[in-house]
C-alpha atoms as a PDB file:
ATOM      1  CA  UNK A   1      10.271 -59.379 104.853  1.00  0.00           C
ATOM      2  CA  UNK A   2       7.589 -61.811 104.018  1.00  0.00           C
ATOM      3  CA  UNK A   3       4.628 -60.759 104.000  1.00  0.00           C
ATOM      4  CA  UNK A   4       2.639 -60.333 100.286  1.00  0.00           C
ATOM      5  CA  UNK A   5       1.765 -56.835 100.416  1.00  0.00           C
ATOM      6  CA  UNK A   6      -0.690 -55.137  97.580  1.00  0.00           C
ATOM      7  CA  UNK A   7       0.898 -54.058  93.892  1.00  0.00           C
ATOM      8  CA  UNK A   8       0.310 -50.396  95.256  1.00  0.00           C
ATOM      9  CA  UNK A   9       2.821 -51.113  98.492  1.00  0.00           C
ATOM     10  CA  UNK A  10       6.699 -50.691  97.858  1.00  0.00           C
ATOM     11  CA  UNK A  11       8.947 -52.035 100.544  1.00  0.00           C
ATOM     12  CA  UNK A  12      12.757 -51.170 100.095  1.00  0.00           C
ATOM     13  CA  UNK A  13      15.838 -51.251 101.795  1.00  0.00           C
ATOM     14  CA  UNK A  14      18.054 -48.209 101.574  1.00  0.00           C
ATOM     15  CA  UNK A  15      21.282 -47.796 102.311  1.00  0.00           C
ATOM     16  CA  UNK A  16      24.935 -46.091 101.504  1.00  0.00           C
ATOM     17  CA  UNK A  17      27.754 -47.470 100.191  1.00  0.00           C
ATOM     18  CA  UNK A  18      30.895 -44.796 100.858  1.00  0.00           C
ATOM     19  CA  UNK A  19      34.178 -44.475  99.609  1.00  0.00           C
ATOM     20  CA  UNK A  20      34.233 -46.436  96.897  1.00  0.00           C
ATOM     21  CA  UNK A  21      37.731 -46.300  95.584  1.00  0.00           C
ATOM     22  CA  UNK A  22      38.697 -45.937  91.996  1.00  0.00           C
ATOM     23  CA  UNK A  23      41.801 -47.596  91.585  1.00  0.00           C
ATOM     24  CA  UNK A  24      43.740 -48.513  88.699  1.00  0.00           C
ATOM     25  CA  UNK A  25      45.988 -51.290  89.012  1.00  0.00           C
ATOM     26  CA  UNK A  26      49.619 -50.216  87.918  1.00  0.00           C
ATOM     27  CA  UNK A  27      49.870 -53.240  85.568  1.00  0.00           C
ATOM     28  CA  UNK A  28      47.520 -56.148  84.252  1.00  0.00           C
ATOM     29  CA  UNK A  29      46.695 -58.804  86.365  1.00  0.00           C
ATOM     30  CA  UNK A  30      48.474 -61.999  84.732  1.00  0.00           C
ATOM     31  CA  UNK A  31      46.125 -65.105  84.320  1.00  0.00           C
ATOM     32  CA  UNK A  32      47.407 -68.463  85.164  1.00  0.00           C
ATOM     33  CA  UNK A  33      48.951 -71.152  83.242  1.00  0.00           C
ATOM     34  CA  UNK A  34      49.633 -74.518  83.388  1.00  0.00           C
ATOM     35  CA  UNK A  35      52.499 -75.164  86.119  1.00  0.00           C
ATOM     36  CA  UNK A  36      52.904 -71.051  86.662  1.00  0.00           C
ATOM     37  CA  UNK A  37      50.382 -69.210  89.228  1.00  0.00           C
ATOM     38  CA  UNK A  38      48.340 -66.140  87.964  1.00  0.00           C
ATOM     39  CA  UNK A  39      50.131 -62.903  89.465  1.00  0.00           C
ATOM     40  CA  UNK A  40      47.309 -59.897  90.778  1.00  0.00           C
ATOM     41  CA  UNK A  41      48.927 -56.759  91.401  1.00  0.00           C
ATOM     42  CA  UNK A  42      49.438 -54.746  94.117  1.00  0.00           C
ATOM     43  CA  UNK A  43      50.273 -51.037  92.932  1.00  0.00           C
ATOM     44  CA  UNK A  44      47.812 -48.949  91.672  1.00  0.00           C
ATOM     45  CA  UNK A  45      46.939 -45.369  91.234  1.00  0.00           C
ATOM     46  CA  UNK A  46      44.429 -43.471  93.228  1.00  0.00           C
ATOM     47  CA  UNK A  47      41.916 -41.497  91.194  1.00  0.00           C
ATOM     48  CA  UNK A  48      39.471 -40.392  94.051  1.00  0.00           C
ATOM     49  CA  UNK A  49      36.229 -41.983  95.433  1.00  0.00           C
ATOM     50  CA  UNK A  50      32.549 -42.325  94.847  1.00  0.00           C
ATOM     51  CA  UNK A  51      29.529 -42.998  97.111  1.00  0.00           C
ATOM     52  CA  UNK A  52      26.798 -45.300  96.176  1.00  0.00           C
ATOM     53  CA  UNK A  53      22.671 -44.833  97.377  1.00  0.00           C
ATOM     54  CA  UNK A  54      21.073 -47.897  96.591  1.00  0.00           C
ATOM     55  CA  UNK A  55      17.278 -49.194  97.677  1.00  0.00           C
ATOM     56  CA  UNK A  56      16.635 -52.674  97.014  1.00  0.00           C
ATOM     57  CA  UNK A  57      12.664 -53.490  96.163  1.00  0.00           C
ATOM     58  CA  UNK A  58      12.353 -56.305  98.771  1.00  0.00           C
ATOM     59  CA  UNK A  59       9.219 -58.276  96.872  1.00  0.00           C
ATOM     60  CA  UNK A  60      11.296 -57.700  93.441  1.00  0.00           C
ATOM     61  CA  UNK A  61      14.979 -57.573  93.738  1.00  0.00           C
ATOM     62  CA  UNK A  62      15.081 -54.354  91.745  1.00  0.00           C
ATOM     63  CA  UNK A  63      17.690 -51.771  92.432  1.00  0.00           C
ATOM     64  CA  UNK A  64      17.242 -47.755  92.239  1.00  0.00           C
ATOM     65  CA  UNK A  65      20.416 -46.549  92.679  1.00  0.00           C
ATOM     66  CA  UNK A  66      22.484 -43.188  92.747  1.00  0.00           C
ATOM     67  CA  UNK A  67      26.588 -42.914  92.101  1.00  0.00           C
ATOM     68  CA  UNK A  68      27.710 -39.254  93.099  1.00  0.00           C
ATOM     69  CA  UNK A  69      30.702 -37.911  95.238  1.00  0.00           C
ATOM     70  CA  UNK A  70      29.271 -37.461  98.536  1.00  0.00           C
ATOM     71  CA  UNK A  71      27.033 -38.628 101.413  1.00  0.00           C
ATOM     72  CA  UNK A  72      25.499 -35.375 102.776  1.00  0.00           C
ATOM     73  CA  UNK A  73      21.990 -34.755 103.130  1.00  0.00           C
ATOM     74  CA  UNK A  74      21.465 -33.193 100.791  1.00  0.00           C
ATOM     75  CA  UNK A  75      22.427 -35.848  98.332  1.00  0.00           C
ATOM     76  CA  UNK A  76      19.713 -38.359 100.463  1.00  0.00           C
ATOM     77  CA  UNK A  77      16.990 -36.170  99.802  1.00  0.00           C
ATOM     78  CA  UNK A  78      17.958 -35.641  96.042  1.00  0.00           C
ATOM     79  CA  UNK A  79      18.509 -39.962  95.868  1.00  0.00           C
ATOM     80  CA  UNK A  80      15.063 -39.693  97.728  1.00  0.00           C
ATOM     81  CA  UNK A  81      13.306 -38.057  95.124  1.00  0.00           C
ATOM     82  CA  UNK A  82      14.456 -40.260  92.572  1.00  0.00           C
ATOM     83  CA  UNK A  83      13.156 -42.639  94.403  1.00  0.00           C
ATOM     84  CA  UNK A  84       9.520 -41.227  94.659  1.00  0.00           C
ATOM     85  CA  UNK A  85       9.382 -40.473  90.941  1.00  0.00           C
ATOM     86  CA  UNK A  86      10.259 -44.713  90.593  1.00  0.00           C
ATOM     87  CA  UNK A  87       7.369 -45.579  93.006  1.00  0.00           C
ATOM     88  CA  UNK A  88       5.076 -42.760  92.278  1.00  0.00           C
ATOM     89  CA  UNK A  89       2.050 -45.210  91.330  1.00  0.00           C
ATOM     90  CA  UNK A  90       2.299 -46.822  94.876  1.00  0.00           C
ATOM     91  CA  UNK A  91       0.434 -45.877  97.980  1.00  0.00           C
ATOM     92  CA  UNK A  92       2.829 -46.276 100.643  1.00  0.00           C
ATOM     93  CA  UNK A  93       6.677 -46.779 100.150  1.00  0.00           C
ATOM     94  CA  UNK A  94       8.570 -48.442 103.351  1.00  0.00           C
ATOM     95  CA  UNK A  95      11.685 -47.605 104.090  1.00  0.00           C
ATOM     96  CA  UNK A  96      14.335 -49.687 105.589  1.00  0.00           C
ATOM     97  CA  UNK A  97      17.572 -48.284 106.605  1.00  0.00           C
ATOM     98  CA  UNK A  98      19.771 -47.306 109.589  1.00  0.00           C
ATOM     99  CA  UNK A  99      20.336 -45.039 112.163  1.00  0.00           C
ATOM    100  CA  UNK A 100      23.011 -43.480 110.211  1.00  0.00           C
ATOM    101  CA  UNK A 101      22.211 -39.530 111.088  1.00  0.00           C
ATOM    102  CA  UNK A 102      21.316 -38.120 108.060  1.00  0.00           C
ATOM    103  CA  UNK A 103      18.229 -40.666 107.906  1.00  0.00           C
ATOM    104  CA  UNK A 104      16.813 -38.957 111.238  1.00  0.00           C
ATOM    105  CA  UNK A 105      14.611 -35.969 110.911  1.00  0.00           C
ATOM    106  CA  UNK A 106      17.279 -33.194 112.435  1.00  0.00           C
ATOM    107  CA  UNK A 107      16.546 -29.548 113.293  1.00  0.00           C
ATOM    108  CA  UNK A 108      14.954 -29.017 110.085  1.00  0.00           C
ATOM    109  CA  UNK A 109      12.829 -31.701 109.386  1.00  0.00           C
ATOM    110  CA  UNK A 110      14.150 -32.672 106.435  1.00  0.00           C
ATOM    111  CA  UNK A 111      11.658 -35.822 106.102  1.00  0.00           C
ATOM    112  CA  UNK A 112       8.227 -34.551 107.120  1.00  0.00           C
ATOM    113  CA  UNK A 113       8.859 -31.906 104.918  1.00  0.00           C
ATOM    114  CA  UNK A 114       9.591 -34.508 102.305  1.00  0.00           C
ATOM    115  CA  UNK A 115       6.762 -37.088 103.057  1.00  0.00           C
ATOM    116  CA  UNK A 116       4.778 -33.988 103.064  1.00  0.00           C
ATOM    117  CA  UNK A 117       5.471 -33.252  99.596  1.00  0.00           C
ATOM    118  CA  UNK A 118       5.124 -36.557  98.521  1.00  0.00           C
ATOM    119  CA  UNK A 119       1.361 -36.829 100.388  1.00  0.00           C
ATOM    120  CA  UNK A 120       2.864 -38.688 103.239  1.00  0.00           C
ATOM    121  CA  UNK A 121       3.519 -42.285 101.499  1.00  0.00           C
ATOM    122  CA  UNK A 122       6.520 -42.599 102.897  1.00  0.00           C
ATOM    123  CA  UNK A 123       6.941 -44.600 106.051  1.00  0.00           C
ATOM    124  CA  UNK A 124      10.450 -44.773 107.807  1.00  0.00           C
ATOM    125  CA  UNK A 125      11.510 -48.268 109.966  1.00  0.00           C
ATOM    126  CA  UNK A 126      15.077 -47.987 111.304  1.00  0.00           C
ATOM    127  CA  UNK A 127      17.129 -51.389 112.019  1.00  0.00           C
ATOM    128  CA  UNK A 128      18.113 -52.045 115.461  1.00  0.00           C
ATOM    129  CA  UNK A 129      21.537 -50.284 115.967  1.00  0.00           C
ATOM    130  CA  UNK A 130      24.335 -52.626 115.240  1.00  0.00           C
ATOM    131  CA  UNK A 131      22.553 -54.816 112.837  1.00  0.00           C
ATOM    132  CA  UNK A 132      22.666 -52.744 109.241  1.00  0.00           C
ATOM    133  CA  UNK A 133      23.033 -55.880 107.955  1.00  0.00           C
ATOM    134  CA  UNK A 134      19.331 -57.207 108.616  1.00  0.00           C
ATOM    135  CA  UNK A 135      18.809 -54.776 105.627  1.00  0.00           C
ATOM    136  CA  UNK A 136      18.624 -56.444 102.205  1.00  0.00           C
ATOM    137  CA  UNK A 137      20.394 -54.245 100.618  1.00  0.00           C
ATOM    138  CA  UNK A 138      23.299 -55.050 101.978  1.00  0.00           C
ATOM    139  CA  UNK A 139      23.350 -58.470 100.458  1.00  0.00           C
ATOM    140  CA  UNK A 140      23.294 -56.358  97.360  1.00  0.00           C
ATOM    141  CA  UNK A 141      26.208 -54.553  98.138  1.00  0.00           C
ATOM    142  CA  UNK A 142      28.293 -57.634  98.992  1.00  0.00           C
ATOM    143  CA  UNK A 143      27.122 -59.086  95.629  1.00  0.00           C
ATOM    144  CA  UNK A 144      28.318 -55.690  94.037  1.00  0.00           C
ATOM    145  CA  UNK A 145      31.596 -55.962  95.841  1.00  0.00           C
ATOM    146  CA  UNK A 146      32.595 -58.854  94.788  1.00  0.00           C
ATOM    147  CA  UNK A 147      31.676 -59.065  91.246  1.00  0.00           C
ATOM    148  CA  UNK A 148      32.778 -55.535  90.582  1.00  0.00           C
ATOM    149  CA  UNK A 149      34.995 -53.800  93.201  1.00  0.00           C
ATOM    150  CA  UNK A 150      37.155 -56.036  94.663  1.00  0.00           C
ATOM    151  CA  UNK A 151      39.225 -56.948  91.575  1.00  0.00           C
ATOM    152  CA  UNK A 152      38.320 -53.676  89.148  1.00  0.00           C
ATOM    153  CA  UNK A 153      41.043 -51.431  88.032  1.00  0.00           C
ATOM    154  CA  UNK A 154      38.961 -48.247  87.630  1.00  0.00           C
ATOM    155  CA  UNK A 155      40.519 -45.661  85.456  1.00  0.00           C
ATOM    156  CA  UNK A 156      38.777 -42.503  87.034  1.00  0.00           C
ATOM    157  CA  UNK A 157      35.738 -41.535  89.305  1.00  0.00           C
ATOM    158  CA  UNK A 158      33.781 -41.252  86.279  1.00  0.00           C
ATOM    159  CA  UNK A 159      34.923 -45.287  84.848  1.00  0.00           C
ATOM    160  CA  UNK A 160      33.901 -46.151  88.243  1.00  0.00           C
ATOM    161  CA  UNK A 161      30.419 -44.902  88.189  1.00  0.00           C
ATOM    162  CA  UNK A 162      30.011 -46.134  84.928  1.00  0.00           C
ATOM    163  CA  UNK A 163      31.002 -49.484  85.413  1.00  0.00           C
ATOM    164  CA  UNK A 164      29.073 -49.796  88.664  1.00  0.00           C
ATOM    165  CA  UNK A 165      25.394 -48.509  87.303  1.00  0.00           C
ATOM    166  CA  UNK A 166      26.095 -50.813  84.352  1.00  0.00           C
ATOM    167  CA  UNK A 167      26.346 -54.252  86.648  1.00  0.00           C
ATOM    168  CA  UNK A 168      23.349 -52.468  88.338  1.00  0.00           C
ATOM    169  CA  UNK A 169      21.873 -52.190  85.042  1.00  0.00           C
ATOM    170  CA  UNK A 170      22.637 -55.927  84.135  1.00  0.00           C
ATOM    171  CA  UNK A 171      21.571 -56.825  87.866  1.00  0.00           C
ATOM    172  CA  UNK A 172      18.110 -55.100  86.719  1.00  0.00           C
ATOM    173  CA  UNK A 173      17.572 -56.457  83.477  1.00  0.00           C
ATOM    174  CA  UNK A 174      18.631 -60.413  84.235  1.00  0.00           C
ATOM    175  CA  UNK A 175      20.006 -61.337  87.537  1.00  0.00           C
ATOM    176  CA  UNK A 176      17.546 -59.804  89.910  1.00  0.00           C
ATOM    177  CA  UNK A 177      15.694 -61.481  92.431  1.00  0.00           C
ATOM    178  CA  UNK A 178      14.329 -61.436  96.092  1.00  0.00           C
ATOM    179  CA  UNK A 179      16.653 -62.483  98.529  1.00  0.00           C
ATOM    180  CA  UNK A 180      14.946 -64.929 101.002  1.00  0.00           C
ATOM    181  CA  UNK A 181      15.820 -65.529 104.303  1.00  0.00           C
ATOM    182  CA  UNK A 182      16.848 -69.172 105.503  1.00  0.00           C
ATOM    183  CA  UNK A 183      17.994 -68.258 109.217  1.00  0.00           C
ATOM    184  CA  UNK A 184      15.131 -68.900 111.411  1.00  0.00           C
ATOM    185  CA  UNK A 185      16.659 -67.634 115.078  1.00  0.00           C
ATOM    186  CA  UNK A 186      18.133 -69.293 117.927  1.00  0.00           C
ATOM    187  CA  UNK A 187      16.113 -70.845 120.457  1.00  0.00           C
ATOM    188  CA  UNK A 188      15.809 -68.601 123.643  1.00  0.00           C
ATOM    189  CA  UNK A 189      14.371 -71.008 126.835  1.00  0.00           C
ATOM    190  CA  UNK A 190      12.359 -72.684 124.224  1.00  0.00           C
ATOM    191  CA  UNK A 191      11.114 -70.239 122.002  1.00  0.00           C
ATOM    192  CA  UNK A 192      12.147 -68.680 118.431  1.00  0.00           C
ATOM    193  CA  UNK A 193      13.307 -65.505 117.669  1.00  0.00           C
ATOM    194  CA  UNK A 194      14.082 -63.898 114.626  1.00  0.00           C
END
């Protein structure tokens, strides 16, 4: 994650964030006051659930992301090409996600065919299974969590979205930044890992 690779070299993590619920709290949340604790409610109305593909620019802190209803293949490739138009000026794009199975080729080949049509800039790295959350993005997706989804009161699928690709927005235009590791390994019989 740190290396200083050339302007013409994207390197992002990509990942899904599924079943993202919008739900509407029954009533307003009261705020505290002196000598009387705030109250956060409990009810609230189901109106459905979104799915979030995100790719977080590793050297930039940039998010490209995608709110939709589902999580097939289909909508990968479709996030995908989004994707390629944002990075078309770059040689090689590296991918970073998980083994999560529609990110492996399948019967049909779903990404040679792709990287083919995008003149093979694409290069896919998978994170060792059970740690998804060596992937930067999901430091985004905490963030995201807990600034927007863990206390929202989401009126529909549709408020949800919006309100979720607008604090992506914001995160774009003035909080974004490179996450940068501080964990350096444990020793192992004397030497580092990482």
């Amino acid at each position: 994650y740190h290396a200083d690779l050339p302007d013409d070299v994207a390197l992002v993590g990509i990942d899904e964030k599924t079943g993202m619920q919008a739900n509407e709290k029954k009533y307003d949340t009261q705020l505290p006051t002196p000598r009387k604790r705030g109250r956060v409610e409990f009810e609230y109305i189901r109106h459905g659930t979104q799915t979030l593909f995100g790719a977080f620019d590793i050297q930039t802190g940039e998010v490209t992301a995608s709110c939709g209803k589902g999580r097939t293949a289909t909508d990968l490739e479709a996030f995908m090409e989004q994707l390629a138009e944002r990075y078309r000026h770059c040689r090689t794009i590296i991918v970073i996600w998980d083994n999560l199975n529609i990110h492996h080729e399948g019967p049909s080949e779903r990404w040679k065919r792709f990287n083919a049509r995008h003149g093979n800039k694409f290069e896919f790295h998978y994170t060792p299974i059970h740690a998804s959350w060596v992937n930067q993005i999901e430091i985004f997706f905490s963030i995201l969590g807990k600034r927007v989804l863990r206390h929202g009161s989401f009126v529909s699928k549709a408020d949800l979205k919006r309100k979720v690709m607008s604090f992506i927005t914001r995160w774009n235009t003035q909080d974004k930044h490179p996450f940068h590791w501080r964990f350096k390994g444990y020793s192992v019989s004397g030497q580092e890992v990482a």
